[in-house]
Structure formats: structure tokens, C-alpha cells
Protein backbone atom coordinates (compact mmCIF):
# COMPACT_ATOMS: atom_id res chain seq x y z
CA UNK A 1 -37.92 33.43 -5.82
CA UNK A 2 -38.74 32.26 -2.07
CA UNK A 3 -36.01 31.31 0.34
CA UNK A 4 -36.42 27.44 0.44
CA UNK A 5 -36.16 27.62 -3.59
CA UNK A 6 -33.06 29.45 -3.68
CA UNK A 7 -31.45 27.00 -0.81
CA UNK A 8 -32.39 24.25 -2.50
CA UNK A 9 -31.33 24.95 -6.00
CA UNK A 10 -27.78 26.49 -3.82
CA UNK A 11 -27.88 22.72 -2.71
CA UNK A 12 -28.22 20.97 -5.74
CA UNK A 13 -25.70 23.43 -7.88
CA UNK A 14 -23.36 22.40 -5.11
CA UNK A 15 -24.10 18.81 -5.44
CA UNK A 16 -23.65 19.19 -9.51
CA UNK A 17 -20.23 21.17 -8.89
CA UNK A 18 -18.81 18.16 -6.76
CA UNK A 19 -19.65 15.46 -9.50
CA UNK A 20 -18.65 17.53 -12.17
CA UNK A 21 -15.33 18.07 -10.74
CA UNK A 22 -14.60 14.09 -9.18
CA UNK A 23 -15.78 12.56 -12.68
CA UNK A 24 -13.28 14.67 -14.58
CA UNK A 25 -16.02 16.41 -16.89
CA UNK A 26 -15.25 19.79 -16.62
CA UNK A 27 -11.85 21.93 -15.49
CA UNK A 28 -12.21 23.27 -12.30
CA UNK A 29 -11.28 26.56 -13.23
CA UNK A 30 -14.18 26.52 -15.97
CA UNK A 31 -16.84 25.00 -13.37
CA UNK A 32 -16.06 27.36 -10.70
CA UNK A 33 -16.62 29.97 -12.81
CA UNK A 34 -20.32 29.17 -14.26
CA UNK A 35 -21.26 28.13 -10.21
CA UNK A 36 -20.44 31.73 -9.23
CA UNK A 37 -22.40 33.21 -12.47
CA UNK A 38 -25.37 30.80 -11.19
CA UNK A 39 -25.32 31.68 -7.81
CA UNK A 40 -25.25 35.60 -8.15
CA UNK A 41 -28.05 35.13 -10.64
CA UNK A 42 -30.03 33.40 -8.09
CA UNK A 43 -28.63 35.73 -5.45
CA UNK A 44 -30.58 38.77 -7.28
CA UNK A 45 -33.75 36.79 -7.85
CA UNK A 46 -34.17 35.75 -4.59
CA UNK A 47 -37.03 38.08 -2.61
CA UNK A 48 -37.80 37.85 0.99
CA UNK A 49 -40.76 39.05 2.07
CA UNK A 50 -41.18 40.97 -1.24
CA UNK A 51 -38.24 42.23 -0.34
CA UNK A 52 -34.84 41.57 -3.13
CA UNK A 53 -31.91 40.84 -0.73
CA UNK A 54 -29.85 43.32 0.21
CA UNK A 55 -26.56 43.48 -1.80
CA UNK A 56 -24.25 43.20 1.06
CA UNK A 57 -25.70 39.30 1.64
CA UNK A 58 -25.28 38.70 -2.07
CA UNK A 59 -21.37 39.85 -1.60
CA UNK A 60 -21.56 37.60 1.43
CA UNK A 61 -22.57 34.32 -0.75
CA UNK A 62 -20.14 35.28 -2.99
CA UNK A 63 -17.27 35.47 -0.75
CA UNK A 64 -18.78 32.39 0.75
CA UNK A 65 -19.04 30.42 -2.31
CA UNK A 66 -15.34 31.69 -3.27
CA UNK A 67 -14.32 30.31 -0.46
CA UNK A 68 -15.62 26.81 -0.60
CA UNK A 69 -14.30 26.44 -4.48
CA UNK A 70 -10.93 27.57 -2.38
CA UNK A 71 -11.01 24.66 -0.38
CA UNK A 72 -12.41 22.13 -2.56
CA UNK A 73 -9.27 22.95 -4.77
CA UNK A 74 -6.99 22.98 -2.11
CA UNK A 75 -8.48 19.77 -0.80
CA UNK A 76 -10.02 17.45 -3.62
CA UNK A 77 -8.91 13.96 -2.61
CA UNK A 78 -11.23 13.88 0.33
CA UNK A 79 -11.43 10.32 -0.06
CA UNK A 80 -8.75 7.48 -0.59
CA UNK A 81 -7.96 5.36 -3.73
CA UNK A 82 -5.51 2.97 -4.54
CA UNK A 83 -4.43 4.95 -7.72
CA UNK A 84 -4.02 8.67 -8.49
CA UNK A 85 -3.10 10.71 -11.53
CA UNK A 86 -1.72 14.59 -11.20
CA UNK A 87 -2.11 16.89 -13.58
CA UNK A 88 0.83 16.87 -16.17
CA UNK A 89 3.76 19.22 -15.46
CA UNK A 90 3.55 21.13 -18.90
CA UNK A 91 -0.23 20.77 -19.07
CA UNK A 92 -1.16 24.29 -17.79
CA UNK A 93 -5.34 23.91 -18.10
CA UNK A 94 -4.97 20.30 -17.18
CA UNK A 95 -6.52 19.49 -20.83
CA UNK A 96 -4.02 16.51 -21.77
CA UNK A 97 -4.68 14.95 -18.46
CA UNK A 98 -8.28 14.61 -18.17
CA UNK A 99 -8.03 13.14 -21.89
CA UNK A 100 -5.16 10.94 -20.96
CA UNK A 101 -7.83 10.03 -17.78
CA UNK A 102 -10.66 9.63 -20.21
CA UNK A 103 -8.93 7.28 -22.77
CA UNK A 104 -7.69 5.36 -19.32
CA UNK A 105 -11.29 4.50 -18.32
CA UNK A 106 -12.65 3.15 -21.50
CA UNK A 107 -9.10 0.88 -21.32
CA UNK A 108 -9.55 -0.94 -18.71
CA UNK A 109 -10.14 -4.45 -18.86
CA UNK A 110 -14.14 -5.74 -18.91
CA UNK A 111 -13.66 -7.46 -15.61
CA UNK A 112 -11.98 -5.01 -13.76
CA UNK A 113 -13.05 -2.46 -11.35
CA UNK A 114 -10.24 -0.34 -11.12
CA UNK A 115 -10.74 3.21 -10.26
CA UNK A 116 -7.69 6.02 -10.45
CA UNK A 117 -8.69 9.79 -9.03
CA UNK A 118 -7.16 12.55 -10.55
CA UNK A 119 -5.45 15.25 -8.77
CA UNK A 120 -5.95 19.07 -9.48
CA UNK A 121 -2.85 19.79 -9.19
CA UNK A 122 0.71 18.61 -10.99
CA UNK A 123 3.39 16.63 -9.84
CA UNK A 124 7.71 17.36 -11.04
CA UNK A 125 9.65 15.82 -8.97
CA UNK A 126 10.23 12.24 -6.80
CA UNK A 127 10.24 13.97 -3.81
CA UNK A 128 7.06 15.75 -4.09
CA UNK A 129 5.51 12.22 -5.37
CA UNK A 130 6.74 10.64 -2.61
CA UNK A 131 5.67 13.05 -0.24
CA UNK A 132 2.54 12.82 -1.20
CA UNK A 133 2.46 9.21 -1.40
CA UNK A 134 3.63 8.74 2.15
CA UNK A 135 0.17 11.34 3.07
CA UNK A 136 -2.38 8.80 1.32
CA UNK A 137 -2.47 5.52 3.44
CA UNK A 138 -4.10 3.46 0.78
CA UNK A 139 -2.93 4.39 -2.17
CA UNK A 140 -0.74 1.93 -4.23
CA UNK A 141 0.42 3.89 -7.53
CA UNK A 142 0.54 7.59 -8.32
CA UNK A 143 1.04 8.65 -11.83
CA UNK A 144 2.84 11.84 -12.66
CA UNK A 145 4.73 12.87 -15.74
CA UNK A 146 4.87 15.28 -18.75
CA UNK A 147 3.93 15.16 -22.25
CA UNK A 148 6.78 13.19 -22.77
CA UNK A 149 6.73 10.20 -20.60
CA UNK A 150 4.83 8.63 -17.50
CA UNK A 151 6.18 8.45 -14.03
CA UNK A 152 4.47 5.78 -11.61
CA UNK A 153 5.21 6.18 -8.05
CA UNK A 154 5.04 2.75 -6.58
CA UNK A 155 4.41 2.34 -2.71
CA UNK A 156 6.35 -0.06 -0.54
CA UNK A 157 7.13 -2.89 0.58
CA UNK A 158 10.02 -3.43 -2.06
CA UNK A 159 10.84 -6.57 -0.89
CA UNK A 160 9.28 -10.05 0.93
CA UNK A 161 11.54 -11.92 3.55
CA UNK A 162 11.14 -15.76 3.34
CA UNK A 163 10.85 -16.08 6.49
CA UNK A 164 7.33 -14.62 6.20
CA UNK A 165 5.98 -16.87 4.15
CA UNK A 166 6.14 -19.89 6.65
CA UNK A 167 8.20 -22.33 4.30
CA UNK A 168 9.67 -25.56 5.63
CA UNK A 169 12.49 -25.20 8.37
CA UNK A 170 15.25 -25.78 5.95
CA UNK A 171 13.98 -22.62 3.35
CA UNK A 172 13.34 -19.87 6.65
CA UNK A 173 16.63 -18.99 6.20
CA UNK A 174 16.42 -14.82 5.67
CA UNK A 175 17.26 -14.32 2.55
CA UNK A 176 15.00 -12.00 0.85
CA UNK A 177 13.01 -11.50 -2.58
CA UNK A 178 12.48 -7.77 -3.83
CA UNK A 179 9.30 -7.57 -4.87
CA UNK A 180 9.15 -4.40 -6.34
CA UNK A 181 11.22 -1.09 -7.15
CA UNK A 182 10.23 2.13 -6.19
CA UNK A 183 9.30 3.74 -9.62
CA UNK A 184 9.09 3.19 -13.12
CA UNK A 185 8.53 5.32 -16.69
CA UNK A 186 6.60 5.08 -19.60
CA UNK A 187 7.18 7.39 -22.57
CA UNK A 188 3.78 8.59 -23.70
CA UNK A 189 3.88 7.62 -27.75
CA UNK A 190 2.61 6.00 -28.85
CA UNK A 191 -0.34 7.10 -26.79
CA UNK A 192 -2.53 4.31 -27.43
CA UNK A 193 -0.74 2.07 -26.29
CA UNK A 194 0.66 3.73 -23.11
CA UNK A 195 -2.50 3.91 -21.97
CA UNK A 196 -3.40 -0.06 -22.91
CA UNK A 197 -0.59 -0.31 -21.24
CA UNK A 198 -0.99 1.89 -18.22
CA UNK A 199 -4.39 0.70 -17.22
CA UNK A 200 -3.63 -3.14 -17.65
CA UNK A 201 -0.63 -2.83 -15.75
CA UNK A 202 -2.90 -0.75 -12.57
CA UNK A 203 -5.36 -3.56 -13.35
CA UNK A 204 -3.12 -6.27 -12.62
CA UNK A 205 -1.63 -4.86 -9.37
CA UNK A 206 -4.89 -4.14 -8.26
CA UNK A 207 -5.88 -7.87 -8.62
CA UNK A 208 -2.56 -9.73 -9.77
CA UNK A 209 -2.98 -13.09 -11.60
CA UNK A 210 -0.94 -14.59 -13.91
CA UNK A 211 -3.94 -14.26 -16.93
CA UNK A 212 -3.61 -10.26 -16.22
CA UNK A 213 0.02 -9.97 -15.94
CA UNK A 214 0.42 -11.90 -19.07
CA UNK A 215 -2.75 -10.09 -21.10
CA UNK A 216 -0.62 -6.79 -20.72
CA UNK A 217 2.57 -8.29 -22.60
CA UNK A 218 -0.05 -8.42 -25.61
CA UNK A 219 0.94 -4.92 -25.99
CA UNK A 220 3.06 -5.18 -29.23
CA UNK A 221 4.25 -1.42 -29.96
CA UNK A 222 7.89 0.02 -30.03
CA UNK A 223 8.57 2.64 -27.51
CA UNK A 224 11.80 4.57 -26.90
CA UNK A 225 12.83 2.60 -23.77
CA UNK A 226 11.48 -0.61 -22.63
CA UNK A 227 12.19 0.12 -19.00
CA UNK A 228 7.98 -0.80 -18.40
CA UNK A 229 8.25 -4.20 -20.46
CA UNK A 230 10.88 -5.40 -18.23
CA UNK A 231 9.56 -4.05 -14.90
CA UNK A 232 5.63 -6.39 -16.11
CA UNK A 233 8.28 -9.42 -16.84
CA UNK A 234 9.60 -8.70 -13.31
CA UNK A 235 6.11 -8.96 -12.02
CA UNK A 236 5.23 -11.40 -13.78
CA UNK A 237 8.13 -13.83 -12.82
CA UNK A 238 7.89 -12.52 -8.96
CA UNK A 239 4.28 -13.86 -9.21
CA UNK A 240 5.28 -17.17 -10.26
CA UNK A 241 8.20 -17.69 -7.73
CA UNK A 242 6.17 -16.65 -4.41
CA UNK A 243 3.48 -19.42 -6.42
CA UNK A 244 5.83 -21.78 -6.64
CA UNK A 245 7.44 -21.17 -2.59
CA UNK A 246 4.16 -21.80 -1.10
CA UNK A 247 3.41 -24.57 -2.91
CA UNK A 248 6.16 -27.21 -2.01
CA UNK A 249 4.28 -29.60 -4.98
CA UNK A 250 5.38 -27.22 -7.53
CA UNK A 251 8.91 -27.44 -7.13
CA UNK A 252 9.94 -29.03 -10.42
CA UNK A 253 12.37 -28.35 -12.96
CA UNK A 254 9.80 -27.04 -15.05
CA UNK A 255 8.60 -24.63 -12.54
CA UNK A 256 12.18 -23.28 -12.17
CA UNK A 257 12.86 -23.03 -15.72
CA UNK A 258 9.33 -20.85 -16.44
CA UNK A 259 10.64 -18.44 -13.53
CA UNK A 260 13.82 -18.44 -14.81
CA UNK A 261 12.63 -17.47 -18.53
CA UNK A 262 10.44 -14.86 -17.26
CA UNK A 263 13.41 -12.84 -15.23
CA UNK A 264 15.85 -13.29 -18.60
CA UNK A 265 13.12 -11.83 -20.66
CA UNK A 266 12.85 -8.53 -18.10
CA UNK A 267 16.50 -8.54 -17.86
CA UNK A 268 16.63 -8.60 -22.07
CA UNK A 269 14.52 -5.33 -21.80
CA UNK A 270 17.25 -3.05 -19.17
CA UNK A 271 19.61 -1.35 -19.95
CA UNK A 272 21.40 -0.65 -16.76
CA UNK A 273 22.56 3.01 -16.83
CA UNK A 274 18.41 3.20 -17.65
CA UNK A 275 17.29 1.89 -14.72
CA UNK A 276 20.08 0.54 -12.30
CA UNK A 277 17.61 -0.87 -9.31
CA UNK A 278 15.27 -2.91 -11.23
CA UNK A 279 18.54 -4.50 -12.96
CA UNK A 280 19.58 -5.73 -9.44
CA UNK A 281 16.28 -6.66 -8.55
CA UNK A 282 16.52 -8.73 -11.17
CA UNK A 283 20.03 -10.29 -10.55
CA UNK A 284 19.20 -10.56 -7.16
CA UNK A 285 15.86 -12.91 -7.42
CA UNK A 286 17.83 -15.10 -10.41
CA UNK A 287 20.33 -15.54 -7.71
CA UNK A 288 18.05 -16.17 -5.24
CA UNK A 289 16.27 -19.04 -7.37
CA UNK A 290 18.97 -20.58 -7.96
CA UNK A 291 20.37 -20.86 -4.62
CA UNK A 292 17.00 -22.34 -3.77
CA UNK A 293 17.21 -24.62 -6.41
CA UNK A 294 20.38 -26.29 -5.20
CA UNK A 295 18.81 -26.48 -1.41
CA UNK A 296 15.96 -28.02 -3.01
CA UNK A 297 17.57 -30.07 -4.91
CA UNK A 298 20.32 -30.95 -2.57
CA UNK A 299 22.55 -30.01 -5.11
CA UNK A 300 26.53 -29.38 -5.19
CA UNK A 301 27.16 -25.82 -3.75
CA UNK A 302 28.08 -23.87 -7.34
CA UNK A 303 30.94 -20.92 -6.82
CA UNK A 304 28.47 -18.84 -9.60
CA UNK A 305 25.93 -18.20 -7.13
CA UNK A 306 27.81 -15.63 -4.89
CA UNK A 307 28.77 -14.08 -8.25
CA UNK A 308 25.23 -13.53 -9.33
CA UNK A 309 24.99 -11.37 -5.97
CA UNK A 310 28.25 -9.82 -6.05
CA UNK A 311 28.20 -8.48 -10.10
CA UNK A 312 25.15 -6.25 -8.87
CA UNK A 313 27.54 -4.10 -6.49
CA UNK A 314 29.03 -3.03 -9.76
CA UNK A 315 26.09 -1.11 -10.54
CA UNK A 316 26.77 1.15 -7.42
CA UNK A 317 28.40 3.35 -9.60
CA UNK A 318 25.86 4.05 -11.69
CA UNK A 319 24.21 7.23 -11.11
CA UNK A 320 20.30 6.45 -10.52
CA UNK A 321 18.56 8.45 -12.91
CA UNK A 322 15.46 8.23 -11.60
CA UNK A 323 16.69 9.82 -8.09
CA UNK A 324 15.45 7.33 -5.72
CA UNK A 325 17.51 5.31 -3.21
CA UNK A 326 18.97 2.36 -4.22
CA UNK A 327 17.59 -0.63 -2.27
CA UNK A 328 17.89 -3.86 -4.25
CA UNK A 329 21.34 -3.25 -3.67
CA UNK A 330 21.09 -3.14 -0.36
CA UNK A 331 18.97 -6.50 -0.57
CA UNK A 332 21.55 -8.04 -2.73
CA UNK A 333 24.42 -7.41 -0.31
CA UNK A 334 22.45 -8.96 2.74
CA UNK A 335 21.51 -12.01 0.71
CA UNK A 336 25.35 -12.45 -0.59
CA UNK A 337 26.72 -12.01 3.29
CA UNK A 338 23.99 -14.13 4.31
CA UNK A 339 24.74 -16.81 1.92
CA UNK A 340 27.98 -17.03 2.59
CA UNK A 341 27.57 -17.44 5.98
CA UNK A 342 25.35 -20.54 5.69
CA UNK A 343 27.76 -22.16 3.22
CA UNK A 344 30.03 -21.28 5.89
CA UNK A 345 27.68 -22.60 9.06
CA UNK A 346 27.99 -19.39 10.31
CA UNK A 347 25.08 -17.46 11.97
CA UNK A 348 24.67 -14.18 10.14
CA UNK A 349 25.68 -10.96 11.68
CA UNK A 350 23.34 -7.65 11.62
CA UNK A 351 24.18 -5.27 9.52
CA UNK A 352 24.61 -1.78 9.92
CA UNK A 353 21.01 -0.75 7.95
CA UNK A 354 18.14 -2.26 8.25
CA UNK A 355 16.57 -3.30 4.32
């Protein structure tokens, strides 16, 4: 075999590695393996000058080869994505989660172009998700977990100030909107559905529109928790209140009432020792709209607003099982303090953290 042969077909077994292992198609561990068999075979074909190479050049590929499958595993997001999955924590060959990958693709929905890269390595803890999350710039959701349930690690910002969204003079006011809690879990069975479920929900925050946040609540199985149902009505009803704030036509009864359905439902699906953040994100947007509502409105001030706010600090002493910090609480409290001081013509006073 000449020299340019044996580069070449180096080349393109290094070209077949990389696509094998960034489509999911093979383990790693299985395609490293038949690369190195490959090149050593071509190693002791190759002849220079009549000459078979000299063994200690084939050791020297070897090692060299070796070491790029080292740093190809140690490195294998060498691009950015808006979604990743890590291997399962129980899932020692990574076999369950290049299925659980496989049976994501073919769920997406026909007009989406979602992509999610997996990892080659597992994920068991918040912190290490987070960590990692805070290391990829662009990415939006990372999915970790066990065979027994989903974890998706969901980047900031967790909540909108209303000032931002240039409203009239009389709405710029500071109160704020959570827009989103930190992380949320899916139990895996039923599988099918999990994943119908999975890759709508990535599809919708990866282009959110009413149509796709509602298309996912199609989803009509019975899970052990229905933390995820609850977190897409969340969504779903966020979506329709930021619609309805920058569109000053829109504020109708009507408009208030859909909103207000939408946050019951999600509220209907927590249980609060389950999942004590998204319950006050919840609380805190009702209260929220309905302070609006009577600006909007010009309405009577109503004593049950500030109670809205102030029955989330209950949930303080809830442990957070999902070991993030709490920050809809935090939210909550501002917009209560804040709230008062209006009704009270007093200019709000900075607090101690910053939300």
C-alpha cells in the first residue's frame, strides 16, 4: 500500500469515526475500538519504498490515534446547541440513552428543526448540570436523569420585569413576571409518551407559539407525578399574558379569563411539597394578573391581592426537593413590598438581594 493511500484512507476512517460518534450510531467505546483494529491493519500494509514500516512508527500511530479518541471523548461537544442529553446515570454502556435519543428524533414534530446533542458522559446531580450549563453559552435545556425519571436543566432568565417590555407609563411600574423555574422532571413510563412529550415540549421552547404549546397537552397518559403537565400549563399561560401586555387591544375580560384558566389548570397539576418554586411561580403571576386587572380596569383596590403574594412565603418551609434555590419566592416578596408601596404612594425601597 503506498503512502498517499494509507493517509487518505487514515483521513477518511477519521472522518467516518467523527459522524459515527455525533449521529449517535455507534458507542464510542465500540467505534474506538474497530478504528484502532483498522488503522494497525493499514499500519502493517503500508510499504515505503518496498520497504513495510518499521514497527516503532506503527506503535507511534497507535499511541497517536489513542490519543485523539482521548480527546475526542474528553471533548465531544465541540460545537454549541441549544439542547443536550447526558448519558443516563445507571446506563453504564450508554445503551438506554442513545435509544431514548433515537425514539426523540423520529418524535419531533414535522415542522420542526430541533436538534439535541448527546453527551458522552452522565450527569447525577444539579450542581454538576448546572455547572455545565453555565460552560455552554447557547444552550437552553440539558436533559439528565436515570431510568427512572427525566431531569431538564432549564437556563435563565427566570423572570421578565415589566418595565422591559415598554408598556404605557401607568403599567412600568417594576413588578415582575417569572417566566420560568430552574428545573423540572419527567418520570420515564410510560416511555412513549415521555418522549412525545419531551421533544414537543424542546420543540416549543425552541420556537414557542401557542399551536405548539397547546399540541403537547394532547399527550393523554397517566404518569406518577404531573409536575411536567403543570410546568407546559405554566408556559402556556406565560405565553398568553406577555401576548396580551404588549398588545394594549387585547385587554378584555376574555383575555384575562383564558390566562387565568390556563394558570388554575397548572396549579391543579402541583402538589407543593413536589415542586415548591413552580407553585409560587404560579401564585405569583395569578397575583400579578390580577393586580393588573384592577389598574386596567380602574378597579376598587381588593385586600385579596396582597394575600395572593403573601400565602407563597408559606412555602418557605418547604424543603425544595429538587435542590435548587428558591427564586419565585424571592420574586413574590419584591412584588408584595412593591405593591404595597404603590397602594401606599410610596416609592419602593431596594432590597437587600437583587432577583
Amino acid at each position: 500500500m503506498k503512502l498517499k493511500l494509507y493517509l487518505f484512507l487514515v483521513l477518511l476512517l477519521g472522518v467516518c469515526y467523527q459522524l459515527l460518534i455525533t449521529q449517535q450510531l455507534i458507542a464510542p467505546g465500540i467505534a474506538q475500538l474497530v478504528c484502532a483494529i483498522l488503522v494497525i491493519t493499514l499500519s502493517l500494509k503500508l510499504k515505503v519504498n518496498n520497504q513495510k514500516m518499521h514497527t516503532g512508527l506503527i506503535i507511534l500511530t497507535l499511541l497517536i490515534t489513542i490519543t485523539w479518541f482521548v480527546i475526542v471523548s474528553k471533548k465531544p461537544d465541540l460545537f454549541e446547541a441549544q439542547f443536550y442529553l447526558a448519558n443516563f446515570a445507571d446506563d453504564l454502556h450508554g445503551k438506554e440513552s442513545r435509544k431514548f435519543l433515537q425514539d426523540l428524533n423520529l418524535a419531533w414534530p414535522k415542522d420542526s428543526n430541533v436538534k439535541i446533542y448527546k453527551l458522552n458522559y452522565s450527569v447525577s446531580s444539579y450542581q454538576e448540570a448546572q455547572k455545565l450549563l453555565s460552560k455552554k453559552e447557547k444552550a437552553r435545556i440539558i436533559v439528565w436523569g436515570n431510568s427512572n425519571q427525566l431531569n431538564l436543566l432549564i437556563a435563565p432568565p427566570y423572570s421578565i420585569n415589566l418595565n422591559d417590555l415598554a408598556l404605557t407609563a401607568e403599567l412600568n411600574l417594576g413588578l415582575k413576571l417569572v417566566s420560568d423555574v430552574p428545573m423540572i422532571r419527567v418520570f420515564r413510563k410510560p416511555h412513549q409518551a415521555t418522549v412525545d412529550f419531551t421533544a414537543g415540549l424542546l420543540a416549543a421552547i425552541s420556537k414557542p407559539t401557542e399551536l405548539n404549546l397547546r399540541s403537547i397537552g394532547a399527550v393523554s397518559q397517566v404518569w406518577r407525578s404531573s409536575i411536567h403537565l403543570a410546568y407546559l400549563r405554566f408556559k402556556l399561560a406565560n405565553y398568553l399574558f406577555l401576548k396580551m401586555l404588549n398588545n394594549s387591544e387585547a385587554w378584555q375580560d376574555a383575555s384575562f379569563k383564558c390566562i387565568l384558566k390556563e394558570y388554575r389548570r397548572a396549579a391543579f397539576y402541583v402538589r407543593k411539597a413536589e415542586h415548591p418554586e413552580l407553585a409560587a411561580a404560579i401564585n405569583n403571576n395569578v397575583g400579578l394578573l390580577k393586580y393588573l386587572k384592577v389598574l386596567y380596569n380602574a378597579k376598587k383596590w381588593r385586600k385579596k391581592i396582597p394575600k395572593k403574594f403573601r400565602a407563597i412565603s408559606s412555602l418557605k418551609t418547604i424543603k425544595n426537593p429538587l435542590n435548587f434555590p428558591y427564586r419565585a419566592l424571592q420574586i413574590a416578596e419584591w412584588n408584595l413590598k412593591l405593591i404595597k408601596q404603590l397602594h401606599n404612594r410610596k416609592k419602593p425601597k431596594k432590597t437587600k438581594h437583587e432577583i
